[in-house]
Structures are given as structure tokens and as C-alpha cells.
Protein backbone atom coordinates (compact mmCIF):
# COMPACT_ATOMS: atom_id res chain seq x y z
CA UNK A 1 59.16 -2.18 12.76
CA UNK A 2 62.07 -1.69 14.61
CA UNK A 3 60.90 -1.85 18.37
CA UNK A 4 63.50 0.05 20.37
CA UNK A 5 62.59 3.59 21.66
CA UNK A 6 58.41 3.00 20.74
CA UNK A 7 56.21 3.58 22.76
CA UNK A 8 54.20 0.81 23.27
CA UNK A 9 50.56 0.12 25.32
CA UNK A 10 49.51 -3.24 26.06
CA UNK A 11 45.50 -4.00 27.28
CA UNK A 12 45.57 -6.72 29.76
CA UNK A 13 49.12 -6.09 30.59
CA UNK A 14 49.42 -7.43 34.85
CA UNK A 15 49.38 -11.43 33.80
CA UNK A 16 49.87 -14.20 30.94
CA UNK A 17 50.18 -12.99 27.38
CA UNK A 18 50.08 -9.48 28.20
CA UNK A 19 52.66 -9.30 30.72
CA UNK A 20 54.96 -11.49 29.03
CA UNK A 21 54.39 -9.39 25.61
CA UNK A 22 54.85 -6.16 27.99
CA UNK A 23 57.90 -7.79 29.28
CA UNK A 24 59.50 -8.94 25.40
CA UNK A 25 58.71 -5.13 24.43
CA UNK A 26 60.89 -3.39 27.00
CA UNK A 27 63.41 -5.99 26.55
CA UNK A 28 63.73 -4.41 23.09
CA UNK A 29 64.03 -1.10 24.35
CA UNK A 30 60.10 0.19 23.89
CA UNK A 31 58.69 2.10 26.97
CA UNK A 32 55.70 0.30 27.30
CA UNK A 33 52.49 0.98 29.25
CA UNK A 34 49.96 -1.70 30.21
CA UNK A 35 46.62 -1.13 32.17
CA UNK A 36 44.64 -3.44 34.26
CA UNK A 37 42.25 -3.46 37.34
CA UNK A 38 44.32 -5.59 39.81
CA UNK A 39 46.38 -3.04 41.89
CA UNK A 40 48.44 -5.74 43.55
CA UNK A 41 49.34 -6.87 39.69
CA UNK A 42 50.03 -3.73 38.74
CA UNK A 43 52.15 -3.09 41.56
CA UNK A 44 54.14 -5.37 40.75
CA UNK A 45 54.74 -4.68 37.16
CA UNK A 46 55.59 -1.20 38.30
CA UNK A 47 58.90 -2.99 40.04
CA UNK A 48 59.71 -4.38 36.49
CA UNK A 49 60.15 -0.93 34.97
CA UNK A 50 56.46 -1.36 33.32
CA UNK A 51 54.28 2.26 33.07
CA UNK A 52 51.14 0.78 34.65
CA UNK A 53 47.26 2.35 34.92
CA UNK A 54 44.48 0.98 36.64
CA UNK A 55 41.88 1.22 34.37
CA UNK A 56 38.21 -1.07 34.13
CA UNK A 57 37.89 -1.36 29.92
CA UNK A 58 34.35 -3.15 30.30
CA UNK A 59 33.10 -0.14 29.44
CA UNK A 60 33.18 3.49 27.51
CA UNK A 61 34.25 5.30 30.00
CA UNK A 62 36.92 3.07 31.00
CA UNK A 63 38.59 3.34 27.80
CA UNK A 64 37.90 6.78 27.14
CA UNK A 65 39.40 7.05 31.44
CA UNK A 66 42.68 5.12 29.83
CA UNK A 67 43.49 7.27 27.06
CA UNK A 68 42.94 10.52 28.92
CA UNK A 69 45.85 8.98 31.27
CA UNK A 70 47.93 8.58 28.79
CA UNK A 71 48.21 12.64 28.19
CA UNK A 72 49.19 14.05 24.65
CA UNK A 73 51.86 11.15 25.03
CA UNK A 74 53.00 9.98 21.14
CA UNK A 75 52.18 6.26 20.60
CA UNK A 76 53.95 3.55 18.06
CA UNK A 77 52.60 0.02 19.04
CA UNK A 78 48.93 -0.45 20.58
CA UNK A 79 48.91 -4.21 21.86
CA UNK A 80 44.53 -5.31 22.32
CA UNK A 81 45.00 -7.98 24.29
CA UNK A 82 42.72 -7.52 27.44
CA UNK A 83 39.78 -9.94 27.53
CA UNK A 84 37.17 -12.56 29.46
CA UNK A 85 35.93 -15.70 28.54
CA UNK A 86 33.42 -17.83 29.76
CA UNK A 87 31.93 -21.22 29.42
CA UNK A 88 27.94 -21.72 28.77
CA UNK A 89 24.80 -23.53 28.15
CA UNK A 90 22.33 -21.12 26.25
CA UNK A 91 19.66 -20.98 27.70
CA UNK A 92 17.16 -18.42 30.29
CA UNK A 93 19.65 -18.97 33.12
CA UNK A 94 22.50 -17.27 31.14
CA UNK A 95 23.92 -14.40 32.84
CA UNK A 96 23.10 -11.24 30.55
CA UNK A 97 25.41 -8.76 31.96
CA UNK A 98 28.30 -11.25 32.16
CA UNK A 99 27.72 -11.89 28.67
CA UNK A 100 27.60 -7.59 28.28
CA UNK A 101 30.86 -7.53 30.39
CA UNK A 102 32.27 -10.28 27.96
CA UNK A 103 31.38 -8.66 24.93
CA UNK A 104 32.46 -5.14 25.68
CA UNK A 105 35.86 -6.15 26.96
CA UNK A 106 36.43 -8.57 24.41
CA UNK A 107 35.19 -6.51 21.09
CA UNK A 108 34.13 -3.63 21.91
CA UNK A 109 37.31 -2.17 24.03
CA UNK A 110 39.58 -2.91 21.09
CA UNK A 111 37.34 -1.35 18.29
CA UNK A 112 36.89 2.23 21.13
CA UNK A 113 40.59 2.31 22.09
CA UNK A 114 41.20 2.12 18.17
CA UNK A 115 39.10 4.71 17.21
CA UNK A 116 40.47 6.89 20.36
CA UNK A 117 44.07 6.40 19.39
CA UNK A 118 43.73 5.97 15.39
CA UNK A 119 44.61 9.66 14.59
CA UNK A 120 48.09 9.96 17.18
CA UNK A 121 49.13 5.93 15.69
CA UNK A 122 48.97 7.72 12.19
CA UNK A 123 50.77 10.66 13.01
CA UNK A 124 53.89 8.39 13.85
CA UNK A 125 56.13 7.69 11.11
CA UNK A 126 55.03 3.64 11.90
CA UNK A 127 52.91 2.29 14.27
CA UNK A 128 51.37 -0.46 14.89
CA UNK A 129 47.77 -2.27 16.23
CA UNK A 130 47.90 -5.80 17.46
CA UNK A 131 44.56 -7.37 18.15
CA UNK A 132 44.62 -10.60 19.89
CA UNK A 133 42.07 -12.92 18.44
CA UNK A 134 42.18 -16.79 18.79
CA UNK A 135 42.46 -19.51 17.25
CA UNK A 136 38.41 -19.54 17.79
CA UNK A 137 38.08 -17.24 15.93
CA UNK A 138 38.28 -19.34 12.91
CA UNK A 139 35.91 -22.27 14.26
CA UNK A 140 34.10 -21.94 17.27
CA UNK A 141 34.18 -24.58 20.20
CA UNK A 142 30.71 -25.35 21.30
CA UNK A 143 30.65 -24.57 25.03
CA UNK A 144 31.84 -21.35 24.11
CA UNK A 145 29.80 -19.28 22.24
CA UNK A 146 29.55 -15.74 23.38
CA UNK A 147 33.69 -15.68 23.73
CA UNK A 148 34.00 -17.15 19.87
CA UNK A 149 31.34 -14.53 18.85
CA UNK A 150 33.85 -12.06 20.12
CA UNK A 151 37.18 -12.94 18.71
CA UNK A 152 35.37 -14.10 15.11
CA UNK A 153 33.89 -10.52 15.38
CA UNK A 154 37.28 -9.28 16.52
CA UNK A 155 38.87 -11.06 13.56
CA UNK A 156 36.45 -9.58 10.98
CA UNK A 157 36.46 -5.89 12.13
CA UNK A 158 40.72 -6.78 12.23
CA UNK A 159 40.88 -7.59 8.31
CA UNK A 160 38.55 -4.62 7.06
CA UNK A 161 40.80 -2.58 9.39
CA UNK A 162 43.41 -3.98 8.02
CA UNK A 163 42.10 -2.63 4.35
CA UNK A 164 41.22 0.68 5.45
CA UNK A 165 44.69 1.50 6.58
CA UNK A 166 46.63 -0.06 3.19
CA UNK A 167 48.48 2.63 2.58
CA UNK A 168 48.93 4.50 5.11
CA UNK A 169 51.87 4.04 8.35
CA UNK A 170 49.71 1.73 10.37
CA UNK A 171 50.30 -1.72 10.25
CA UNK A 172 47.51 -3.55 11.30
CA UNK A 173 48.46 -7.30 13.13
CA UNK A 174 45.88 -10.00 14.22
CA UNK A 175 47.31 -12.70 16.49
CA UNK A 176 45.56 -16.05 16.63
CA UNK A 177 46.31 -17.79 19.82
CA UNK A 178 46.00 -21.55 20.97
CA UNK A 179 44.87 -22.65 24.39
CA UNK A 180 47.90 -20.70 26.83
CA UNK A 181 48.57 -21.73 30.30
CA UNK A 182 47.12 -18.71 31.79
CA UNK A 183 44.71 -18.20 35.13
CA UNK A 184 42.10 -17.34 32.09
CA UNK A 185 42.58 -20.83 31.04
CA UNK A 186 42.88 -22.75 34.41
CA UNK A 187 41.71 -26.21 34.37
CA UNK A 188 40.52 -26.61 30.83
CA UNK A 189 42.53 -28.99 28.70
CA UNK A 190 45.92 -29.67 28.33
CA UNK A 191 48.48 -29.18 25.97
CA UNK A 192 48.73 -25.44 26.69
CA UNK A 193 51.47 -23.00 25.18
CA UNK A 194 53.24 -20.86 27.59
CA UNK A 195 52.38 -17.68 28.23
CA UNK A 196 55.43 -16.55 27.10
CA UNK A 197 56.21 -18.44 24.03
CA UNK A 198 52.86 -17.17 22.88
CA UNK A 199 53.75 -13.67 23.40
CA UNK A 200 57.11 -14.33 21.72
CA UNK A 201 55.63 -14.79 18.73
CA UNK A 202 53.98 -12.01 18.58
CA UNK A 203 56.77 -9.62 19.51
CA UNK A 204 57.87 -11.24 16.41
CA UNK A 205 55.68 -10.66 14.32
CA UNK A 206 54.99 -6.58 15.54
CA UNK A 207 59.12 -6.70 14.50
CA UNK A 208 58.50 -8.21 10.81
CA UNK A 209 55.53 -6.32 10.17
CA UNK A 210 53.71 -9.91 9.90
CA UNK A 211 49.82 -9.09 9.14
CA UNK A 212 48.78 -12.46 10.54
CA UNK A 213 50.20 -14.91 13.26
CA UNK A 214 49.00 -18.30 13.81
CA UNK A 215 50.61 -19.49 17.09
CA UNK A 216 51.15 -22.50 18.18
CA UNK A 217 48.35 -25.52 17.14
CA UNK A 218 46.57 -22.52 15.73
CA UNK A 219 48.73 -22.97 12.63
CA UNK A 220 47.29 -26.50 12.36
CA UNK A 221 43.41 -25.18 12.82
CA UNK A 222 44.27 -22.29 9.90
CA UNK A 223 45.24 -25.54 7.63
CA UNK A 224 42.68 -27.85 8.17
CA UNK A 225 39.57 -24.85 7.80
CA UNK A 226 41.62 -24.07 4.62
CA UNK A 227 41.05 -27.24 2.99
CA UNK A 228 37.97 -28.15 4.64
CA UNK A 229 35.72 -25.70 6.89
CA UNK A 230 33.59 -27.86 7.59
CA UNK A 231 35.79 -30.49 9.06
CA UNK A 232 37.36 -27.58 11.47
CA UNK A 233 34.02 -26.40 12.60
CA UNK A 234 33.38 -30.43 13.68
CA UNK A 235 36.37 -30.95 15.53
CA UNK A 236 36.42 -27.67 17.38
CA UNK A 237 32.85 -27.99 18.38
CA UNK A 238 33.85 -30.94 20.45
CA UNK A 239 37.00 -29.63 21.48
């Protein structure tokens, strides 16, 4: 796809790989769009030239709230990157509606907005949807589990998706991050990717029309559950 003059909107858009995907998109010459809940964030991106709507997508009627802002507006590129994670024990002390909140935003949002937006991406001579997965996505880490039930369901609803719109002017991307230096991701592990060389990549790939992107040590996870699932689902429990 070639990027200048789309119209682009990116979930998640005030910080880390949003921002910095928002950011590589108008560099390109899209107008791009991003929505978040942080006014002070959004501010901000409003003084880089970013389109920016404060909009809650934990919910129906925050996404259903988003696309009525965006008007009759045509759209080329929808970016689902917005998303929570958490870190738990199962067990009776979980919190339920976290869990909700993390499932909505996480699987949910991206499957509404889709549905909301499917019939104006098609009536664009291209468009495309990114959905930003994980590298969890293909094993699970064990303290976890509600997160890598999202992006595994995420990545599944992505590749029938992906089937259903063969044919047709949709292109339909999943991005597979590693562990980014982001405030998500603040003080677990090392070794993190920049925010911005992970949402280089998939600027990228939105450009080549790339169906899948591995980022990062994510390449590394794709090849060892390749030759041996089972081995990936050890090491990433641990991890």
C-alpha cells in the first residue's frame, strides 16, 4: 500500500507503539487519527499534527462513541493496537472486572471497531487492518494468562479474517510483538525493543502488504514453535 494521503486510525495512539506507529504514518504523508483516554496525552499529540479523540474502548459504547466521531470520514488503514495486560495467580482473589476490562479492550474492541468500520475499509480502493497481537500469542507465559488468552484469541479471529477478506481490497495484517520498552511493560524483564523500532516494522509491513510480522525475538519464538510446540510452550511458561 502506498501510505501517503490515507487516512489512517490508530487504537492506543497517546504512548509506545501506538504513538510511534501514529508518528511513522504521518511521516509518510497519511492523516492519521489515534484515540485514547489520557487528555494530557492526547494533548500533546494534538501539537504533533496527530487528529486525536478521547474515547474509553473497554466497552461497546466506547467504540461505537469512536466511530460516530469519526463522521462519514473515508478510511484506508485501521491500526488495533490499544490494549491492557496484567499479571496473575488464578485463583478466588482474581479481580473479575479487571479481567472483563482486559478482555474487552484487548479482543473484543478490535473484533467491534472491525465490524463498525468493515463496510467504509472495503469501499476504498485498498485498505488495510492491522491487529497487534504478540508474540504470546503463539505460546503463552504462565503468569499471564488472561492477556495470552486475548492476543491467541486475537490471533485466531486475525487469520479467519484474514480468509474471509481473500479477495477482496482489504488486506488484513497481524503484528506479533516482543517485550517493548513501554509504561505497559515497566519493570518486567529486560531486553526490550523500542517502542519505535517495533512500530517501524510495522509501518513496514502496512507498506509491503506483509500478512504477518514477527518483530523482534518474536521471529525466534515463530521458529522454535515451528519445529517444536512443545518446546516453545516450556520456555515461555517460565519466561
Amino acid at each position: 500500500m502506498q501510505i501517503a494521503d490515507k487516512t489512517a486510525l490508530v487504537t492506543g495512539g497517546t504512548d509506545g507503539i501506538g504513538l510511534w506507529t501514529a508518528r511513522l504514518l504521518k511521516a509518510k504523508g497519511a492523516s492519521v487519527i489515534i484515540c485514547g483516554r489520557n487528555e494530557t496525552r492526547l494533548a500533546a499529540a494534538r501539537e504533533e499534527g496527530l487528529e486525536a479523540i478521547r474515547v474509553d474502548l473497554s466497552s461497546a459504547e466506547g467504540c461505537r462513541a469512536l466511530v460516530e466521531a469519526l463522521g462519514n470520514r473515508p478510511l484506508d488503514i485501521l491500526v488495533n493496537n490499544a490494549g491492557a495486560s496484567e499479571v496473575s495467580e488464578i485463583g478466588a482473589n482474581v479481580d473479575l472486572d479487571s479481567i472483563d476490562h482486559t478482555f474487552f479492550l484487548n479482543l473484543h474492541a478490535p473484533v467491534h471497531l472491525i465490524l463498525l468500520l468493515l463496510d467504509r475499509l472495503r469501499a476504498r480502493p485498498a485498505a488495510t487492518i492491522v491487529n497487534v497481537t504478540s508474540g504470546l500469542a503463539i505460546a503463552p507465559r504462565g503468569n499471564g494468562p488472561f492477556y495470552c488468552a486475548t492476543k491467541a484469541g486475537l490471533r485466531s479471529f486475525t487469520q479467519a479474517l484474514r480468509y474471509q477478506m481473500r479477495g477482496s481490497s482489504v488486506t488484513v495484517i497481524e503484528a506479533l510483538p516482543p517485550l517493548v520498552d513501554t509504561a505497559m511493560t515497566a519493570g518486567r524483564g529486560g531486553n526490550k525493543m523500542s517502542a519505535e523500532d517495533c512500530a517501524r516494522a510495522i509501518v513496514t509491513a502496512i507498506g509491503r502488504g506483509q500478512e504477518e510480522v514477527c518483530i523482534g525475538q518474536t521471529k525466534m519464538l515463530k521458529l522454535v514453535h515451528s519445529m517444536s510446540p512443545a518446546l516453545a510452550r516450556r520456555i515461555m511458561l517460565r519466561f
